[in-house]
C-alpha atoms as a PDB file:
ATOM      1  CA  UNK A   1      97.063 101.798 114.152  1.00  0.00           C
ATOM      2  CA  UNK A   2      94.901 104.531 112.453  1.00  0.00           C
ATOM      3  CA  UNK A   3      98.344 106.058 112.205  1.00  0.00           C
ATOM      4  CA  UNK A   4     100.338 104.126 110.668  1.00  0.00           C
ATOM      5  CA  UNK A   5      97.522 102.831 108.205  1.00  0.00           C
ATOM      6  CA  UNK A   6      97.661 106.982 106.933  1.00  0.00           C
ATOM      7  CA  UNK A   7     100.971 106.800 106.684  1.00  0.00           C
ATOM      8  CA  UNK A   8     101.271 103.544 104.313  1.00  0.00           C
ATOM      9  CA  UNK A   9      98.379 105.234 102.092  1.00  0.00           C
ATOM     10  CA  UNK A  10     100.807 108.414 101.679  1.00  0.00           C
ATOM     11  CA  UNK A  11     103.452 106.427 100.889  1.00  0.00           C
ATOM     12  CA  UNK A  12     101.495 104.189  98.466  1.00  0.00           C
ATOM     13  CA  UNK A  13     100.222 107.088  96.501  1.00  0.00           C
ATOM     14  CA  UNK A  14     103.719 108.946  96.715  1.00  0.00           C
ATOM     15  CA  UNK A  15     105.067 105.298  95.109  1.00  0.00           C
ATOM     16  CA  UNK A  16     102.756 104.889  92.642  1.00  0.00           C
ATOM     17  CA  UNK A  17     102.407 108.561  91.651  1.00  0.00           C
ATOM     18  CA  UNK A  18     106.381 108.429  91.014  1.00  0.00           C
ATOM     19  CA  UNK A  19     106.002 105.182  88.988  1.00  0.00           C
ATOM     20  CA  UNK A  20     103.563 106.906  86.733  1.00  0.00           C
ATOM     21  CA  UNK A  21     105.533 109.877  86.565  1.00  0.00           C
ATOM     22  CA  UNK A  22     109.163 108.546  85.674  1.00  0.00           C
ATOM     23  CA  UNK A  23     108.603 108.114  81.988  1.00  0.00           C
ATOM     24  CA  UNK A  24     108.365 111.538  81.692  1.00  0.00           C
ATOM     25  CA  UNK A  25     110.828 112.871  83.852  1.00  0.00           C
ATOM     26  CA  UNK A  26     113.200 110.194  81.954  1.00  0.00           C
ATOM     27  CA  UNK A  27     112.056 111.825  78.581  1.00  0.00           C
ATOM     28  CA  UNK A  28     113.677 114.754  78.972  1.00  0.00           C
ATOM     29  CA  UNK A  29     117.460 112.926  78.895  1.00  0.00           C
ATOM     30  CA  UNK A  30     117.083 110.668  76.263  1.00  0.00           C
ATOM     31  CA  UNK A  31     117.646 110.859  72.875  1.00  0.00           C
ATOM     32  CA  UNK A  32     115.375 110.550  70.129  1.00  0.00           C
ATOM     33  CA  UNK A  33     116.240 107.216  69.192  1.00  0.00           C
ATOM     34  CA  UNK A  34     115.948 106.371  73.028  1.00  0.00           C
ATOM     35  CA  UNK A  35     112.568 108.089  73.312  1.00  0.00           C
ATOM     36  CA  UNK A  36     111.184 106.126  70.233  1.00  0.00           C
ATOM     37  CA  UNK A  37     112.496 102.610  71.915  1.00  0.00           C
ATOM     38  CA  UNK A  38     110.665 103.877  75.265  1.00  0.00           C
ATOM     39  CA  UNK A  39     106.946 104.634  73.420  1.00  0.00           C
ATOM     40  CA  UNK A  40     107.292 101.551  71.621  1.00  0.00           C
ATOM     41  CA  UNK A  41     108.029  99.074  74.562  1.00  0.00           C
ATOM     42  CA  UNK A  42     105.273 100.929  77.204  1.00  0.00           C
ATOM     43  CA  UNK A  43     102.837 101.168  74.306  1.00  0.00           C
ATOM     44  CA  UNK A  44     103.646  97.084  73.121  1.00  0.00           C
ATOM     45  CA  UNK A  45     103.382  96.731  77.448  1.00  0.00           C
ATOM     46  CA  UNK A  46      99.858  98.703  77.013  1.00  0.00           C
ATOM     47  CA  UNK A  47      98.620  96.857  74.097  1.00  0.00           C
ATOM     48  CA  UNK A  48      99.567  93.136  75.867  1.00  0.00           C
ATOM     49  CA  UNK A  49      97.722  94.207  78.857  1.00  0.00           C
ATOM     50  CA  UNK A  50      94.525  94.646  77.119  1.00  0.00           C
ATOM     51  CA  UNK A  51      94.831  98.163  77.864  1.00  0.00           C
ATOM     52  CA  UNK A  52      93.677 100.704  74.379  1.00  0.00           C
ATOM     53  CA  UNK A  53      95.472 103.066  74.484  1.00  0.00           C
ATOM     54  CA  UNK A  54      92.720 105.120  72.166  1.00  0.00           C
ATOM     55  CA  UNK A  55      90.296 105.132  74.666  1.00  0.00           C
ATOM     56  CA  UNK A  56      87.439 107.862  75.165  1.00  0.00           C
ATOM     57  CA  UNK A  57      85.964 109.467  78.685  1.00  0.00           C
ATOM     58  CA  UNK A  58      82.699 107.539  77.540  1.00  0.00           C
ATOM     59  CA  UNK A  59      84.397 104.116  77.322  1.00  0.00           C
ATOM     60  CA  UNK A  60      85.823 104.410  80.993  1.00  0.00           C
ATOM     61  CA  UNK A  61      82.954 105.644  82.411  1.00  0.00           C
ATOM     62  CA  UNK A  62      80.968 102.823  81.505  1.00  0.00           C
ATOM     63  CA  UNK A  63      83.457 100.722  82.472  1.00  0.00           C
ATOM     64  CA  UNK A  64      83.693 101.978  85.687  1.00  0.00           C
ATOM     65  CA  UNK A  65      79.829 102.236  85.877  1.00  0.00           C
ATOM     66  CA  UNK A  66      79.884  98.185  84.894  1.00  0.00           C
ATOM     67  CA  UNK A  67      81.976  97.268  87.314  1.00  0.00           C
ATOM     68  CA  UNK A  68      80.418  99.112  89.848  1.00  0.00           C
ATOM     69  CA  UNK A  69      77.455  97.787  89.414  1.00  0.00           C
ATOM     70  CA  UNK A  70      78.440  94.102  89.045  1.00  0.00           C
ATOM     71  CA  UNK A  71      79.972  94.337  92.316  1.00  0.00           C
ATOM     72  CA  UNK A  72      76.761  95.473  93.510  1.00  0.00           C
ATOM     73  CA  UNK A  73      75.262  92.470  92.258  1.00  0.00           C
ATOM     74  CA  UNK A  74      77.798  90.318  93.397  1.00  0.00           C
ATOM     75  CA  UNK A  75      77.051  91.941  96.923  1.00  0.00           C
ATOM     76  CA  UNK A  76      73.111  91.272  96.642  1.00  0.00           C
ATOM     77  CA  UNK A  77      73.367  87.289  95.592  1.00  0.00           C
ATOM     78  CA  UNK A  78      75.845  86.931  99.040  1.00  0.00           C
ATOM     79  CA  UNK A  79      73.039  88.824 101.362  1.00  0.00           C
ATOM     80  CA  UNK A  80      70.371  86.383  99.268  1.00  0.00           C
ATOM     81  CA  UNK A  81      72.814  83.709 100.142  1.00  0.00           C
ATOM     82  CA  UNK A  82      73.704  84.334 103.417  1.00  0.00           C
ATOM     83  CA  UNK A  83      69.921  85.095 104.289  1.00  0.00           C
ATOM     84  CA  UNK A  84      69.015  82.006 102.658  1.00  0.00           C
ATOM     85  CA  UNK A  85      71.335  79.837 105.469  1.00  0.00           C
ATOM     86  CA  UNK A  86      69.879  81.972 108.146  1.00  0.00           C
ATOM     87  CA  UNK A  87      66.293  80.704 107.212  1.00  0.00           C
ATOM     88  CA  UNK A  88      67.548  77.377 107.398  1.00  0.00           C
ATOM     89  CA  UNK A  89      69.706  77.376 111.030  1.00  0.00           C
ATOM     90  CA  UNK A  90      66.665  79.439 112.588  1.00  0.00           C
ATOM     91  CA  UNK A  91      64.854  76.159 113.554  1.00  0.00           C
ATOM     92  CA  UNK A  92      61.710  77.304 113.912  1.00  0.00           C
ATOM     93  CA  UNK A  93      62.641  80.871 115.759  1.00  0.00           C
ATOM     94  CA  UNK A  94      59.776  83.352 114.378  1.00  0.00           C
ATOM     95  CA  UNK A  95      62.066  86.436 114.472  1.00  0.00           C
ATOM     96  CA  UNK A  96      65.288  84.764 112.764  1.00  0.00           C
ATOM     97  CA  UNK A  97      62.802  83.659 110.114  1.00  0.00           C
ATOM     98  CA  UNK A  98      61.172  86.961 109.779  1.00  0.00           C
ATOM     99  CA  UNK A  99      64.592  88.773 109.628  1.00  0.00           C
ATOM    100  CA  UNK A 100      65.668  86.090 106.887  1.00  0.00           C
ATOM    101  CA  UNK A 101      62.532  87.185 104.281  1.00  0.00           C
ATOM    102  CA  UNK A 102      63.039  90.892 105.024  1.00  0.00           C
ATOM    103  CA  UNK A 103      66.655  90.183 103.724  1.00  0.00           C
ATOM    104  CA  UNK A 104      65.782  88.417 101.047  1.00  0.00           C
ATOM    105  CA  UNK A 105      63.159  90.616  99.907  1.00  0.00           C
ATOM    106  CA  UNK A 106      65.437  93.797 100.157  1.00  0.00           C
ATOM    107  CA  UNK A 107      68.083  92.089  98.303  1.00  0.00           C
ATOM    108  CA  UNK A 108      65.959  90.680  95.551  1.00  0.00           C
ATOM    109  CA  UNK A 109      64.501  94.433  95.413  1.00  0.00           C
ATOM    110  CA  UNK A 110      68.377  95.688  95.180  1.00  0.00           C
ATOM    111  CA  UNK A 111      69.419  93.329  92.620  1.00  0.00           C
ATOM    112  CA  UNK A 112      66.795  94.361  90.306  1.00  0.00           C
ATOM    113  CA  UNK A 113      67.352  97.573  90.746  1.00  0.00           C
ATOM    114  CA  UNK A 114      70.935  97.109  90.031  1.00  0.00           C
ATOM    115  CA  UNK A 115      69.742  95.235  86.918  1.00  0.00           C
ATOM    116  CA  UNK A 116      67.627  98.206  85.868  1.00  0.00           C
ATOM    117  CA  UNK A 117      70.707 100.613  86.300  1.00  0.00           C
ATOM    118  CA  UNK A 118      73.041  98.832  84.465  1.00  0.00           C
ATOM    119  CA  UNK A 119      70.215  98.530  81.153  1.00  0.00           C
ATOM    120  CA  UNK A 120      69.615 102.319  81.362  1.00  0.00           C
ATOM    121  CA  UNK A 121      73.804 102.607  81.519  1.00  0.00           C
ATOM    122  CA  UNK A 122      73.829  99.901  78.521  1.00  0.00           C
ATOM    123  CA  UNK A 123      71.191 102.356  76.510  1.00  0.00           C
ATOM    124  CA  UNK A 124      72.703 105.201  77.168  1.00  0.00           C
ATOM    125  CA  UNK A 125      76.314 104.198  76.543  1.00  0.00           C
ATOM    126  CA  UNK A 126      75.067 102.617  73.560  1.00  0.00           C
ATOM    127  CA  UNK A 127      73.345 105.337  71.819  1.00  0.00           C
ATOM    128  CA  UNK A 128      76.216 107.762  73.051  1.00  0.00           C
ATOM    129  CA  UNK A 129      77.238 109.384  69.367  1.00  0.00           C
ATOM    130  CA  UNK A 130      80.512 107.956  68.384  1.00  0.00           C
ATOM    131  CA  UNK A 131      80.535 105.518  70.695  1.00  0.00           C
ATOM    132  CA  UNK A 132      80.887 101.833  69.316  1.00  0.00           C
ATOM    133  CA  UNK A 133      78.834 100.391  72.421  1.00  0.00           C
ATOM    134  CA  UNK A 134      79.228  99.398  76.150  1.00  0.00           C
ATOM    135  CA  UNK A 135      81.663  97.170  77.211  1.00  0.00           C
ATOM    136  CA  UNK A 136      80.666  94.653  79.171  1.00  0.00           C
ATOM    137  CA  UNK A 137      83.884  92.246  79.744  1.00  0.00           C
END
């Protein structure tokens, strides 16, 4: 199984990486009329999918460093969650309960850690010269 799940991940990136690539490779047999048509209907499909295509290394990264760390929230509030029905089922059971607060309290102490990461990302981002600010959405 191990296998066969390396050999859909090769193909996957070989797909992909070809997908990415055929614009180019295209390029070179158009004409320039052609070529113009091409930019102009990949960069009206870029603008529609709320892609900019004027984008700096400092926007992505904080993207990328949001979304990170939202799923890392996301991940805390399910253990909270999840320890939270624990507490409940353990009917009285010492050890389940125990287990249940040290979950809690670990998750709690992750999620404000996360929350403290992502306001030193927001300051920094935000102060970055030339940067108009942190994205959020």
């Amino acid at each position: 199984m191990n296998k066969f799940l390396k050999i859909v991940w090769y193909n996957l990136v070989i797909f992909f990486s070809s997908l990415v690539s055929i614009k180019y490779a295209l390029a070179g047999l158009l004409n320039d009329d052609l070529k113009q048509e091409v930019n102009t209907v990949t960069g009206n499909l870029a603008d529609s999918s709320g892609f900019d295509r004027n984008t700096d290394l400092a926007s992505v990264v904080s993207k990328v460093i949001s979304a990170f760390l939202a799923l890392l929230g996301i991940i805390f509030v399910i253990l909270i969650i999840i320890a939270g029905y624990n507490m409940m089922i353990a009917s009285g059971d010492e050890e389940k309960i125990r287990k249940s607060k040290d979950t809690i309290r670990r998750a709690i102490i992750g999620l404000i850690i996360t929350i403290g990461a992502y306001a030193i990302t927001w300051f920094v981002f935000t102060n970055l010269p030339g940067n108009g600010g942190m994205d959020v959405t």
